[in-house]
PDB file of N, CA and C in Angstrom:
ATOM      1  N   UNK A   1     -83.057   6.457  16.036  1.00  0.00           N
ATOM      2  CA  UNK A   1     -82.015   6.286  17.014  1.00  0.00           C
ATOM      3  C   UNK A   1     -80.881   5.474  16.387  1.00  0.00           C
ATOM      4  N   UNK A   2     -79.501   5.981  16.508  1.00  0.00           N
ATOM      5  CA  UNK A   2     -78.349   5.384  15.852  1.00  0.00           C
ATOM      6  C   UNK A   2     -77.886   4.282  17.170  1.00  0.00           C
ATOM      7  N   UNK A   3     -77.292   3.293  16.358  1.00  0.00           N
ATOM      8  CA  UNK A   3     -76.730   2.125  17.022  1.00  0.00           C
ATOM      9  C   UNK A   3     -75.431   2.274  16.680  1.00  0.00           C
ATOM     10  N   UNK A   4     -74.811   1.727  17.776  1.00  0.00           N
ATOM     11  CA  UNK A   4     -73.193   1.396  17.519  1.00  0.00           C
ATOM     12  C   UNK A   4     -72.930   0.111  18.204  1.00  0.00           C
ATOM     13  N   UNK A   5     -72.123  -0.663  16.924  1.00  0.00           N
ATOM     14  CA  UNK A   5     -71.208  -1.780  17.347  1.00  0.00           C
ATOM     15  C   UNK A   5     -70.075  -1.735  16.679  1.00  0.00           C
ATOM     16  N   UNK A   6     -69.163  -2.386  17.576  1.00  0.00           N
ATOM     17  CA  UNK A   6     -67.440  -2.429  17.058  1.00  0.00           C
ATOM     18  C   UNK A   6     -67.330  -3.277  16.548  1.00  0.00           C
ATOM     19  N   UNK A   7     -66.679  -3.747  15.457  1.00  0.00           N
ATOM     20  CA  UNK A   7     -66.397  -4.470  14.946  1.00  0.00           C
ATOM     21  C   UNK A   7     -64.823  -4.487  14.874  1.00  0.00           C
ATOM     22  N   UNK A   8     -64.038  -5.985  14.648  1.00  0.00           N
ATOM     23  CA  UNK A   8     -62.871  -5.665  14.176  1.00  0.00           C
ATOM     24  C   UNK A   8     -62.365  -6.342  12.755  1.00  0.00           C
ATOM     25  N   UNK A   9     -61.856  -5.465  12.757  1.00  0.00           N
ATOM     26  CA  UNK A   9     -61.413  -6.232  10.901  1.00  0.00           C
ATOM     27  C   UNK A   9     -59.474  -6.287  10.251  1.00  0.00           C
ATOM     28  N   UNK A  10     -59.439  -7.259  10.215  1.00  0.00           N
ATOM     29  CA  UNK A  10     -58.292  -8.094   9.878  1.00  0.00           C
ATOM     30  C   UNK A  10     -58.113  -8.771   8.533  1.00  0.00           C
ATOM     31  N   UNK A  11     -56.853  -9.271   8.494  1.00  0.00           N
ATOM     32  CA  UNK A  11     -56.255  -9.975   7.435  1.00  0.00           C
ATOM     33  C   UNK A  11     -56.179 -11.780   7.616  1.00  0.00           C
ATOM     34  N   UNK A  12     -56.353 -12.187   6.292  1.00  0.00           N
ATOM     35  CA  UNK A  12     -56.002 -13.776   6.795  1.00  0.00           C
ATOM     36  C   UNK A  12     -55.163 -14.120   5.839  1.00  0.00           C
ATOM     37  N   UNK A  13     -54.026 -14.715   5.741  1.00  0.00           N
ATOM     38  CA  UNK A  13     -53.253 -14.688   4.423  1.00  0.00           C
ATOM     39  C   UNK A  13     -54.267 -15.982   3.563  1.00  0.00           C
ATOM     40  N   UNK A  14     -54.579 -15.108   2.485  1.00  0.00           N
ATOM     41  CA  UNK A  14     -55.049 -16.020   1.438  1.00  0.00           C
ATOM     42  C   UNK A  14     -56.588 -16.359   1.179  1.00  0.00           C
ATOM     43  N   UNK A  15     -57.611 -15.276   2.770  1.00  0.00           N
ATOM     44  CA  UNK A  15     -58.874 -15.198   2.915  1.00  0.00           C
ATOM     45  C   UNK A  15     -59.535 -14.139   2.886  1.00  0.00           C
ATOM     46  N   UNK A  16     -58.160 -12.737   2.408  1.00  0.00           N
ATOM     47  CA  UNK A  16     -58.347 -11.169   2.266  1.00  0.00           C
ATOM     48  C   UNK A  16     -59.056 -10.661   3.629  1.00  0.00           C
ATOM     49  N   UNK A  17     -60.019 -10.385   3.810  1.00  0.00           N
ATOM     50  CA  UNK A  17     -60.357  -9.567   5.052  1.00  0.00           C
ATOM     51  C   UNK A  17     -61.321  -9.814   5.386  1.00  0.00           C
ATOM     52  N   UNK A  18     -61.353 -10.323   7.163  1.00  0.00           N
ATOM     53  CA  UNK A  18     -62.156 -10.560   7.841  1.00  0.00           C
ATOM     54  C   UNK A  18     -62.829  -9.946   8.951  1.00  0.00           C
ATOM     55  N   UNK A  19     -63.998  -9.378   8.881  1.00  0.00           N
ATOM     56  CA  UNK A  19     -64.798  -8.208  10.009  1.00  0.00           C
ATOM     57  C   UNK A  19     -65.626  -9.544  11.036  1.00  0.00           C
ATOM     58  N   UNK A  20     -65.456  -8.869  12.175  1.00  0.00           N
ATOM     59  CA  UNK A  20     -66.163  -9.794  13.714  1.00  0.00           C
ATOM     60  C   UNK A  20     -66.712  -8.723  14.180  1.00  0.00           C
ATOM     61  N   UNK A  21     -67.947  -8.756  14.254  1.00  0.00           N
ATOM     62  CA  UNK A  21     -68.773  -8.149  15.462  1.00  0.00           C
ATOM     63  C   UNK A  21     -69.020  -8.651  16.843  1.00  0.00           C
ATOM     64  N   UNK A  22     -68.086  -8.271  17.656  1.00  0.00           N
ATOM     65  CA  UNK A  22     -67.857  -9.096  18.781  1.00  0.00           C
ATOM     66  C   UNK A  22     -69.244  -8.861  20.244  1.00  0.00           C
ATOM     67  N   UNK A  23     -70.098  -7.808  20.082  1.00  0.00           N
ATOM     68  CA  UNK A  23     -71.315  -8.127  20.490  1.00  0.00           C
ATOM     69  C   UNK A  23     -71.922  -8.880  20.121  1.00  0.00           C
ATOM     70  N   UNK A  24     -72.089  -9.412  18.822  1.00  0.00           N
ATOM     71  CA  UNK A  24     -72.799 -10.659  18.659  1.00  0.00           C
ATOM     72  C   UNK A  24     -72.709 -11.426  17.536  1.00  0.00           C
ATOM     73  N   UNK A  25     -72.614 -12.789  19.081  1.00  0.00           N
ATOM     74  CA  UNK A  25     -71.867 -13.563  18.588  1.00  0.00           C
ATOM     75  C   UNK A  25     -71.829 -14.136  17.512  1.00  0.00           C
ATOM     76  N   UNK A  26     -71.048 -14.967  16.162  1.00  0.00           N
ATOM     77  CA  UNK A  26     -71.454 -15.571  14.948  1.00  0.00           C
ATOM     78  C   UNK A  26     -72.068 -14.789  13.854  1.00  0.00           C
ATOM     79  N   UNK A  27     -71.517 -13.186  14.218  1.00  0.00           N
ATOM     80  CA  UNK A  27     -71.617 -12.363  13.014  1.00  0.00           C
ATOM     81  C   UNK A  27     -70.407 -11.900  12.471  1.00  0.00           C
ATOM     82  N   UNK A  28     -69.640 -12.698  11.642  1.00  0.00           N
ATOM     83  CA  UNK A  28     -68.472 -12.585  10.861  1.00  0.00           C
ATOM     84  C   UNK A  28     -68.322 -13.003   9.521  1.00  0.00           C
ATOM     85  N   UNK A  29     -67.892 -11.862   8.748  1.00  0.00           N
ATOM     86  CA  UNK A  29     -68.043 -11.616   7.541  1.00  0.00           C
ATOM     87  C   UNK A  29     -66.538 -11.521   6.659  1.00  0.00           C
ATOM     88  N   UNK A  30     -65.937 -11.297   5.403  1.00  0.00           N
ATOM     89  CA  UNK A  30     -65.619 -11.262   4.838  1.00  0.00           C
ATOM     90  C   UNK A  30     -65.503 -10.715   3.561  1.00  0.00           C
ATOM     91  N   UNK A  31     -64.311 -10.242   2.923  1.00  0.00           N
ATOM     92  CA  UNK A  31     -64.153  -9.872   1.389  1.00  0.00           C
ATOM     93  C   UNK A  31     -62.385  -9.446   1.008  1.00  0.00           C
ATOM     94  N   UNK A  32     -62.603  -9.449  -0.197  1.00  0.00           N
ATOM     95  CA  UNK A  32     -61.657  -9.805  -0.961  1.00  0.00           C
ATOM     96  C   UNK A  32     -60.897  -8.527  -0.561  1.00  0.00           C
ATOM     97  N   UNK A  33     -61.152  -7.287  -0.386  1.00  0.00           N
ATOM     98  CA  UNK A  33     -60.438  -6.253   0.113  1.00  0.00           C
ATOM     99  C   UNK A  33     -60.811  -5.735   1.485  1.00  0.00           C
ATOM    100  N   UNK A  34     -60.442  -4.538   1.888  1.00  0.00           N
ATOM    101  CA  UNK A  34     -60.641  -3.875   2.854  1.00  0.00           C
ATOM    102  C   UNK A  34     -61.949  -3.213   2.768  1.00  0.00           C
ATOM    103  N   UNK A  35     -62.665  -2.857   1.276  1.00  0.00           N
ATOM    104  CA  UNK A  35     -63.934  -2.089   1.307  1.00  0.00           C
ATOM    105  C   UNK A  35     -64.731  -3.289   1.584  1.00  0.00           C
ATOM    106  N   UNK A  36     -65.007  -3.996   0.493  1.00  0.00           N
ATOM    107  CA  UNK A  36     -65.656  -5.234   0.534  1.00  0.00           C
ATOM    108  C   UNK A  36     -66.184  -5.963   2.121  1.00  0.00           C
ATOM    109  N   UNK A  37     -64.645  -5.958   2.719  1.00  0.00           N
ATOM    110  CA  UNK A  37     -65.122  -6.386   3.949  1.00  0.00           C
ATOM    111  C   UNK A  37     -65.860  -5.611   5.007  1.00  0.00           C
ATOM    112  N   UNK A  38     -65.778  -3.887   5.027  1.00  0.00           N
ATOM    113  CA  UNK A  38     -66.380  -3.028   6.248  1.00  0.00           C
ATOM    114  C   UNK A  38     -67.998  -3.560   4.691  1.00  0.00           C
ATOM    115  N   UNK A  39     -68.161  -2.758   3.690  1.00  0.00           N
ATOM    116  CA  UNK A  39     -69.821  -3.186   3.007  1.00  0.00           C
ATOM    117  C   UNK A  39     -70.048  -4.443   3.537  1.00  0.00           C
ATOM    118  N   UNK A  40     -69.739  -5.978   3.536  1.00  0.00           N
ATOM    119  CA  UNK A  40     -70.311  -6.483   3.760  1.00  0.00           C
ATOM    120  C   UNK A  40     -70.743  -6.824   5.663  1.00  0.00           C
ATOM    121  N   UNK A  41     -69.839  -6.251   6.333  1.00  0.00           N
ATOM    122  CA  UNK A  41     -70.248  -5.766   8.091  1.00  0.00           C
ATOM    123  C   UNK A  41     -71.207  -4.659   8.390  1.00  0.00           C
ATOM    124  N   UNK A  42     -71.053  -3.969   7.396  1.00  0.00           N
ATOM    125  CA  UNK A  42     -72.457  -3.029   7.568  1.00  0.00           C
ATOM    126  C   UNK A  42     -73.005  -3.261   7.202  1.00  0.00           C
ATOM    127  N   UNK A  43     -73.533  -4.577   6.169  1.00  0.00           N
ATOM    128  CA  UNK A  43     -74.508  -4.815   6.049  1.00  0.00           C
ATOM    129  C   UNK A  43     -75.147  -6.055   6.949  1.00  0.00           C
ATOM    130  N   UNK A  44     -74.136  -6.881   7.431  1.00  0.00           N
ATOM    131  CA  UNK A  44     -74.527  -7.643   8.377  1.00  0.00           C
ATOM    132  C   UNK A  44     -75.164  -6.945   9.940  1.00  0.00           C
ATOM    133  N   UNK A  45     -74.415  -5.944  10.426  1.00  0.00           N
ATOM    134  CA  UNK A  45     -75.317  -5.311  11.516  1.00  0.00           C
ATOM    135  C   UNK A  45     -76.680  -4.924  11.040  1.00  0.00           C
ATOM    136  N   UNK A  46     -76.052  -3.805   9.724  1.00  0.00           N
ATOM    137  CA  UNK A  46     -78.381  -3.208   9.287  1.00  0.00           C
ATOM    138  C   UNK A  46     -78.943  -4.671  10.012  1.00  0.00           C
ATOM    139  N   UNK A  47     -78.403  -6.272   9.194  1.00  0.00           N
ATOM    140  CA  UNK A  47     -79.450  -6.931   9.535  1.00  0.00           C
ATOM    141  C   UNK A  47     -79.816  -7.057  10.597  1.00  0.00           C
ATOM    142  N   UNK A  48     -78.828  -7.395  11.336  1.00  0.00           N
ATOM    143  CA  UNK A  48     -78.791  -7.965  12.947  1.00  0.00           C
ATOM    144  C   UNK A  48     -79.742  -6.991  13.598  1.00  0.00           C
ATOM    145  N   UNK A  49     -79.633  -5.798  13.106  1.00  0.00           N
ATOM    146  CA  UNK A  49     -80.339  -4.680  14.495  1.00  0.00           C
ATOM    147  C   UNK A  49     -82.051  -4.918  13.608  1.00  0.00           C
ATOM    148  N   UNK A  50     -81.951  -4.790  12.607  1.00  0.00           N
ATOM    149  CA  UNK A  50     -83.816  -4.527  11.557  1.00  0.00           C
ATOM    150  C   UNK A  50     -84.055  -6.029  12.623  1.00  0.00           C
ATOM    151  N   UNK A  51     -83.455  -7.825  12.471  1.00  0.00           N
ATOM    152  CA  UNK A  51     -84.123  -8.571  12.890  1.00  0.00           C
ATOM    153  C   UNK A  51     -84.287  -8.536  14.740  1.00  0.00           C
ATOM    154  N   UNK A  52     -83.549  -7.677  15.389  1.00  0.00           N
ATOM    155  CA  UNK A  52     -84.188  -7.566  17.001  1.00  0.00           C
ATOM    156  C   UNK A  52     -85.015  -6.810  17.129  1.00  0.00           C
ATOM    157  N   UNK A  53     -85.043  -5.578  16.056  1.00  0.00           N
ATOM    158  CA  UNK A  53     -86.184  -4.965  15.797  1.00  0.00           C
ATOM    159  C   UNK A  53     -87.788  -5.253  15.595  1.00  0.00           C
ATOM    160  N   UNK A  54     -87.153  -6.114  14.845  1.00  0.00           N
ATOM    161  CA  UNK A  54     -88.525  -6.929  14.306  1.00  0.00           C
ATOM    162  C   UNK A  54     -89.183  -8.110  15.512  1.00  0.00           C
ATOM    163  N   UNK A  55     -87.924  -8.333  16.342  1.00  0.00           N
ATOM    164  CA  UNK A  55     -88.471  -9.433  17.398  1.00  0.00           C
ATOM    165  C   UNK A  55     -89.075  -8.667  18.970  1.00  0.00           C
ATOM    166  N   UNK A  56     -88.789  -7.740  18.794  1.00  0.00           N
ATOM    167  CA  UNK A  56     -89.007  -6.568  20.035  1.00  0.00           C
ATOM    168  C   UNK A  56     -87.744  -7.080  21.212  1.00  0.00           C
ATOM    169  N   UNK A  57     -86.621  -7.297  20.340  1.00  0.00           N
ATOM    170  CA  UNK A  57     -85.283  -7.864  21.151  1.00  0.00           C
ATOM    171  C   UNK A  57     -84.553  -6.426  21.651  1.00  0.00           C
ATOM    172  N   UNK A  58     -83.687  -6.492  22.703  1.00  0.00           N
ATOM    173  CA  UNK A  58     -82.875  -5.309  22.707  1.00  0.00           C
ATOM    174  C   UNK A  58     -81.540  -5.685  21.859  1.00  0.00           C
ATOM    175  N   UNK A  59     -81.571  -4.297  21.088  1.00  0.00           N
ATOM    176  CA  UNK A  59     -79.881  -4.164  20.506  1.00  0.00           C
ATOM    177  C   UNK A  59     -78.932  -3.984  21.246  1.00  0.00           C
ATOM    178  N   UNK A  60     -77.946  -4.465  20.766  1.00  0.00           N
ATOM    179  CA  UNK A  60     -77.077  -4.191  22.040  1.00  0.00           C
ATOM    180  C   UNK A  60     -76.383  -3.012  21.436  1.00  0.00           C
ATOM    181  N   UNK A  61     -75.568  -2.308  22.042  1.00  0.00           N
ATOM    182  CA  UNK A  61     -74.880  -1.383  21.856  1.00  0.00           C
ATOM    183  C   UNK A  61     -73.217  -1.002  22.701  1.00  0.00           C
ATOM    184  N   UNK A  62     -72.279  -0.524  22.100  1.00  0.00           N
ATOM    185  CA  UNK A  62     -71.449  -0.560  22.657  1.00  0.00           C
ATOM    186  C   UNK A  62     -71.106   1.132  23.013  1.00  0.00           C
ATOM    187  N   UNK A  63     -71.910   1.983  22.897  1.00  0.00           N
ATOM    188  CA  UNK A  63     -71.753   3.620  23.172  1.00  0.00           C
ATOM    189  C   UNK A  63     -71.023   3.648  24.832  1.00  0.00           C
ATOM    190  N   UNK A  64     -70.134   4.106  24.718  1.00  0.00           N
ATOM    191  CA  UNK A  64     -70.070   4.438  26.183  1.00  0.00           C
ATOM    192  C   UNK A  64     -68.883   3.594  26.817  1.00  0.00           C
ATOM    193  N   UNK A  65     -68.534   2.614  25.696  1.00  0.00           N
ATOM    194  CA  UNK A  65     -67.120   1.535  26.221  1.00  0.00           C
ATOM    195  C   UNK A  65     -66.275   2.092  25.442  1.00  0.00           C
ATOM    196  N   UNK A  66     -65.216   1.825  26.301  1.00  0.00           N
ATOM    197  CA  UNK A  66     -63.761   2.373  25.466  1.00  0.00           C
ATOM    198  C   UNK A  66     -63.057   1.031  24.852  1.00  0.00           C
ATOM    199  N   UNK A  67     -62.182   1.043  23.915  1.00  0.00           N
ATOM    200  CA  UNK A  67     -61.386  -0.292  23.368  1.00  0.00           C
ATOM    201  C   UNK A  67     -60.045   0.223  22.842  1.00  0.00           C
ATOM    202  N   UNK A  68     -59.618  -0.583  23.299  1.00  0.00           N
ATOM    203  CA  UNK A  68     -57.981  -0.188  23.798  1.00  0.00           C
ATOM    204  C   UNK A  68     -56.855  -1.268  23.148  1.00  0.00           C
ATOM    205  N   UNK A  69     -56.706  -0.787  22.404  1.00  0.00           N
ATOM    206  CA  UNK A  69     -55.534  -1.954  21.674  1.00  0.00           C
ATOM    207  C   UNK A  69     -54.429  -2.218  22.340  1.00  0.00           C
ATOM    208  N   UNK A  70     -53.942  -3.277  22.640  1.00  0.00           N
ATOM    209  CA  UNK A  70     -52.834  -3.674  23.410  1.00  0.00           C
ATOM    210  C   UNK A  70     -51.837  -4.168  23.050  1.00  0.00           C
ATOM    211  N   UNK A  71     -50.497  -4.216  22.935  1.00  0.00           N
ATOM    212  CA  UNK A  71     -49.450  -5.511  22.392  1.00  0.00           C
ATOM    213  C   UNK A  71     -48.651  -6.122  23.847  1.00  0.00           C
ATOM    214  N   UNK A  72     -48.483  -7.359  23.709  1.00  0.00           N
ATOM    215  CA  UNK A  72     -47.802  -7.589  24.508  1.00  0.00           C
ATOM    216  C   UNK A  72     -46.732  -8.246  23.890  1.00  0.00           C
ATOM    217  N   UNK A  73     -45.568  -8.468  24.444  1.00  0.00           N
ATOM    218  CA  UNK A  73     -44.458  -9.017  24.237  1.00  0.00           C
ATOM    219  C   UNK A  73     -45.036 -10.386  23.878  1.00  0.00           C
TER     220      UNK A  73
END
């Protein structure tokens, strides 16, 4: 069974690129480019989901929500 979480991934001037998995919480990662940073977020979820796995925790999942980028003035 496939899992999905969103992540978002950004710039920091001078910290290259930063991925947040905003289902859960205090999983934010980093790297020097744009690849670097989605490899090291996919590898932080594999973990996150193998260790609820391993705890008989539920994963969370975000299938089924929409996310909607916004700007405001």
């Amino acid at each position: 069974m496939g899992h999905a979480l969103h992540s978002r991934l950004g710039t920091r001037r001078g910290w290259g690129y930063v991925a947040i998995v905003p289902a859960r919480p205090g999983c934010v990662t980093q790297g020097d480019d744009r690849a670097e940073a989605l490899a090291n977020v996919r590898e932080a979820i594999e973990l996150y989901i193998e260790d609820c796995l391993e705890a008989g925790d539920p994963v969370p999942t975000e299938i089924g929500r929409e996310f909607v980028d916004i700007e405001a003035a």
